[in-house]
N, C-alpha and C. Protein backbone atom coordinates (compact mmCIF):
# COMPACT_ATOMS: atom_id res chain seq x y z
N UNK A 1 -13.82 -77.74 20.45
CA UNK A 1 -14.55 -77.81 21.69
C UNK A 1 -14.08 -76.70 22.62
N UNK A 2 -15.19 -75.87 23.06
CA UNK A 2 -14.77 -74.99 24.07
C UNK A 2 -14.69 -75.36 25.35
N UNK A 3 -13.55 -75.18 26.23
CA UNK A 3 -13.51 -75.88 27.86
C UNK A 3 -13.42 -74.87 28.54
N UNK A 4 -14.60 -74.55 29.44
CA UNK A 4 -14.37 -74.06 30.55
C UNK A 4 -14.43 -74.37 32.36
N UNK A 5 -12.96 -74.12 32.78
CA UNK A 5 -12.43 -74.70 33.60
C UNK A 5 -12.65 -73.33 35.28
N UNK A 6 -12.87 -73.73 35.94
CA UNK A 6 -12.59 -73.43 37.34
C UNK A 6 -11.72 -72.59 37.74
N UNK A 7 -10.19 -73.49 37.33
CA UNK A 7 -9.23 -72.91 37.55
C UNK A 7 -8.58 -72.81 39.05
N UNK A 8 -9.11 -73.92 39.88
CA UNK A 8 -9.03 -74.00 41.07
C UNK A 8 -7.95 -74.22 41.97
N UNK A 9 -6.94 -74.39 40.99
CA UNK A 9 -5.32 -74.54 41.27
C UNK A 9 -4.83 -73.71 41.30
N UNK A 10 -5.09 -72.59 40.68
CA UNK A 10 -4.16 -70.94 40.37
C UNK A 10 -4.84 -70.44 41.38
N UNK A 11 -5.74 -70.77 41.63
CA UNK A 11 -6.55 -69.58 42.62
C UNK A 11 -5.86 -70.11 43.96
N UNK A 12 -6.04 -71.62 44.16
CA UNK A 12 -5.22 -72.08 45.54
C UNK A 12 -3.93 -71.67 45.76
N UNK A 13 -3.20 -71.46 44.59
CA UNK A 13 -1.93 -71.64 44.92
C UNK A 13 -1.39 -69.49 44.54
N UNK A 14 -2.50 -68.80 43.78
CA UNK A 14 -2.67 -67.30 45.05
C UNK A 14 -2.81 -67.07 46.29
N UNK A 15 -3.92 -67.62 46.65
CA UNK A 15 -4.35 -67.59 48.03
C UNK A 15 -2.78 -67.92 48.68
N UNK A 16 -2.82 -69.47 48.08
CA UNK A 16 -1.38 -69.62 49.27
C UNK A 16 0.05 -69.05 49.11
N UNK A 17 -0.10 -68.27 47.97
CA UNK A 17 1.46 -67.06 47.90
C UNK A 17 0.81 -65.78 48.40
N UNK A 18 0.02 -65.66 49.30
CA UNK A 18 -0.86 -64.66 50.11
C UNK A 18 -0.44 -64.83 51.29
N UNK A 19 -0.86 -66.25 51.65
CA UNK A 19 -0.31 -66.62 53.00
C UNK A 19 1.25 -66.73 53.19
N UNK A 20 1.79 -66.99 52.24
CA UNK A 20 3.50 -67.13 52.72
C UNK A 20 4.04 -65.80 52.55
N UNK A 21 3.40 -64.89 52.02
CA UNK A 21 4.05 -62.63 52.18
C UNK A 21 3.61 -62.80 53.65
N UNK A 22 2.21 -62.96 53.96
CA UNK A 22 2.21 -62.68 55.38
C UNK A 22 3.02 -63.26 56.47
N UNK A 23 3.15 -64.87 56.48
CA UNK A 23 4.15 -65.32 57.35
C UNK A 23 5.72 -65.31 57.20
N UNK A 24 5.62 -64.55 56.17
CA UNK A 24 7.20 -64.21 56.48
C UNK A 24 7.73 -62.82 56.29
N UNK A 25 6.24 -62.17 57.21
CA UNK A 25 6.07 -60.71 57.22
C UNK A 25 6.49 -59.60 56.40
N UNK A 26 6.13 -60.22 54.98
CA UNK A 26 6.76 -59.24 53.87
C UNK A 26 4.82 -58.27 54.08
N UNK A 27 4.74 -57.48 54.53
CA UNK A 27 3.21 -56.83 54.66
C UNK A 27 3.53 -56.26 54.05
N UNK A 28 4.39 -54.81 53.34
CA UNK A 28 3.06 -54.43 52.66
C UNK A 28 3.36 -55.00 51.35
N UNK A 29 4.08 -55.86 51.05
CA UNK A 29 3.29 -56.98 49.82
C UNK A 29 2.47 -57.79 49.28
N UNK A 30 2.21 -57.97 51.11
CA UNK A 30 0.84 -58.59 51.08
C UNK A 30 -0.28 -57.85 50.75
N UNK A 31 -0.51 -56.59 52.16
CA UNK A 31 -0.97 -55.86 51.95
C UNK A 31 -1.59 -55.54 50.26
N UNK A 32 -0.44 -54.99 49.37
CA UNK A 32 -0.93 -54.98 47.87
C UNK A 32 -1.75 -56.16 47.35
N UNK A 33 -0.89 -57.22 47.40
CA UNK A 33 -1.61 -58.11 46.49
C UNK A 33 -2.65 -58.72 46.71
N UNK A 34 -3.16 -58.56 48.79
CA UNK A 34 -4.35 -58.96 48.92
C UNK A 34 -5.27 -58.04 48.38
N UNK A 35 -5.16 -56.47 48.28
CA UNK A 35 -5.93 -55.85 47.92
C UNK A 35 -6.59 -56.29 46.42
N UNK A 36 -5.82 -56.72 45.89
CA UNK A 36 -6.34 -56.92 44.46
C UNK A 36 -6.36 -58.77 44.04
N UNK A 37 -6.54 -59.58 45.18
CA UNK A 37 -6.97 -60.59 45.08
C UNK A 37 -7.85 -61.25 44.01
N UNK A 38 -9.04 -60.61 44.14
CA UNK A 38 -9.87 -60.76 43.25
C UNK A 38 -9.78 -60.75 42.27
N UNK A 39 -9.29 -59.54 41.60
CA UNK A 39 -8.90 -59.06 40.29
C UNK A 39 -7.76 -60.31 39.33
N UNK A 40 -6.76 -60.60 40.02
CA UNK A 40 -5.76 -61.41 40.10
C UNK A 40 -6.14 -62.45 39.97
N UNK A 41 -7.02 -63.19 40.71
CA UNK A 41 -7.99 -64.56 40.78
C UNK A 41 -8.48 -64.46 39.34
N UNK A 42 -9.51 -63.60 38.75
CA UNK A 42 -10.28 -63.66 37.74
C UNK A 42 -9.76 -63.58 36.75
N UNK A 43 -8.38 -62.96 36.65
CA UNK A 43 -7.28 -63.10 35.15
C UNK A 43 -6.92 -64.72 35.40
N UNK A 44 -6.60 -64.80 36.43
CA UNK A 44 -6.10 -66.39 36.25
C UNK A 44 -6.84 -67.61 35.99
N UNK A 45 -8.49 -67.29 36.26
CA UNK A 45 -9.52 -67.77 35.55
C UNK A 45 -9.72 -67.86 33.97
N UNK A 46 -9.64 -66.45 33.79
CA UNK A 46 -9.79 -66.20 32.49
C UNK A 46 -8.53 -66.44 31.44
N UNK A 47 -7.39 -66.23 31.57
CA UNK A 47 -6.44 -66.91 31.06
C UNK A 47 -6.51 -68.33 30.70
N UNK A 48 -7.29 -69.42 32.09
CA UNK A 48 -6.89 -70.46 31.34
C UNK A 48 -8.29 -71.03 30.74
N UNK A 49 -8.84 -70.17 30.13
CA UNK A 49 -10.37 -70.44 29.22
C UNK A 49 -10.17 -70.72 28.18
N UNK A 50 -10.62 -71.40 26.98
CA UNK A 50 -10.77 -71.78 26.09
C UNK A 50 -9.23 -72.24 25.43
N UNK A 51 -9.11 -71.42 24.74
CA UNK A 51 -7.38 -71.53 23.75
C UNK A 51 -6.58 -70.87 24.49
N UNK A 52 -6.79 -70.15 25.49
CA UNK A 52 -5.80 -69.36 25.93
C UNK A 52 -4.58 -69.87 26.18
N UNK A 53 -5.05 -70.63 26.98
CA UNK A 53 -4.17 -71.78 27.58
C UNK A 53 -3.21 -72.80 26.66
N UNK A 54 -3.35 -72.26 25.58
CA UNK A 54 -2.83 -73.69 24.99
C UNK A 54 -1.51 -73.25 24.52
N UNK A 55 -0.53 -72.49 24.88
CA UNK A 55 0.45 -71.94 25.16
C UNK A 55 0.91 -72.54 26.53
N UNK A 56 0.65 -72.82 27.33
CA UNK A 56 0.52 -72.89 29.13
C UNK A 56 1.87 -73.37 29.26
N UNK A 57 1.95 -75.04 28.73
CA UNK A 57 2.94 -75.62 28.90
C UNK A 57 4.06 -75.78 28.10
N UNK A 58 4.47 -74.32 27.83
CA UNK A 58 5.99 -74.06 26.21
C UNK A 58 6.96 -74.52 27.05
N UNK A 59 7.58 -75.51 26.06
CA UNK A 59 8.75 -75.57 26.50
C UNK A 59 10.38 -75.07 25.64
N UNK A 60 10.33 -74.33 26.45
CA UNK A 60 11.47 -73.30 25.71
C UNK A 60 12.87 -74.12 25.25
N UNK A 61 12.95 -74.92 25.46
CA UNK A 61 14.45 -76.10 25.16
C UNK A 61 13.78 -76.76 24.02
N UNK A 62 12.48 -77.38 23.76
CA UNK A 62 12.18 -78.00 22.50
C UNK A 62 11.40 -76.76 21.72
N UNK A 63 11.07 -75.67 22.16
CA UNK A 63 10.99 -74.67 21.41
C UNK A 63 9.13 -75.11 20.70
N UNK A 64 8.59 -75.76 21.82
CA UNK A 64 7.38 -75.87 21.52
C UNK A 64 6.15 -76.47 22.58
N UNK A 65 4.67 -76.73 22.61
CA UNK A 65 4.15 -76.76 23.49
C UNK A 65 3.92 -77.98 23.77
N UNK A 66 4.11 -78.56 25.20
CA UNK A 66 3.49 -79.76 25.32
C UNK A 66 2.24 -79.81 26.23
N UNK A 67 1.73 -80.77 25.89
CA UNK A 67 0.43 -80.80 26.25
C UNK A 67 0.21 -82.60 27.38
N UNK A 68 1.41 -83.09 27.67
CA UNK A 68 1.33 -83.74 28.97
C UNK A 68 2.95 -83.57 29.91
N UNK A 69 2.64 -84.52 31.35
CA UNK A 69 3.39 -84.06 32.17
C UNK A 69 4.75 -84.30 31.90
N UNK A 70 4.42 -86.07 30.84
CA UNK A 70 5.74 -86.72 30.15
C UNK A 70 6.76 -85.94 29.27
N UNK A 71 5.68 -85.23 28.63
CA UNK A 71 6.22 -84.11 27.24
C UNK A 71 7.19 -83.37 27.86
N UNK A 72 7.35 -83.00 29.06
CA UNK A 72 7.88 -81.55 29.82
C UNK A 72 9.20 -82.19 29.46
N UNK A 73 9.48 -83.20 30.12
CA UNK A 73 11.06 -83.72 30.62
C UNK A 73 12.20 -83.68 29.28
């Protein structure tokens, strides 16, 4: 089954590492990375499309992927 997802969490949580360069006046880092917002947004879209993603959650101590929040611990 192919899933395609939104991705509406990576994009929120760009946006909001956008807003915390600016308020803690790191500019021109912001500066950069707002410039290429978009670009940045749409890899992080596209990354988590189909299989891509299914790598997402490795966990490097069991040396393999889990696929819920329980699995992580």
């Amino acid at each position: 089954m192919i899933v395609k997802t939104e991705c509406q969490v990576h994009i929120h949580i760009n946006d909001h590492a956008l807003s915390i360069l600016l308020n803690d006046k790191y500019l021109e880092e912001y500066d950069f990375f707002a410039r290429y917002i978009d670009d940045i947004n749409k890899g992080a879209v596209w990354a988590d499309q189909d299989f891509k993603s299914s790598n997402h959650f490795y966990n490097p101590y069991k040396k393999k992927v889990v696929y819920t929040a329980g699995a992580m611990l």
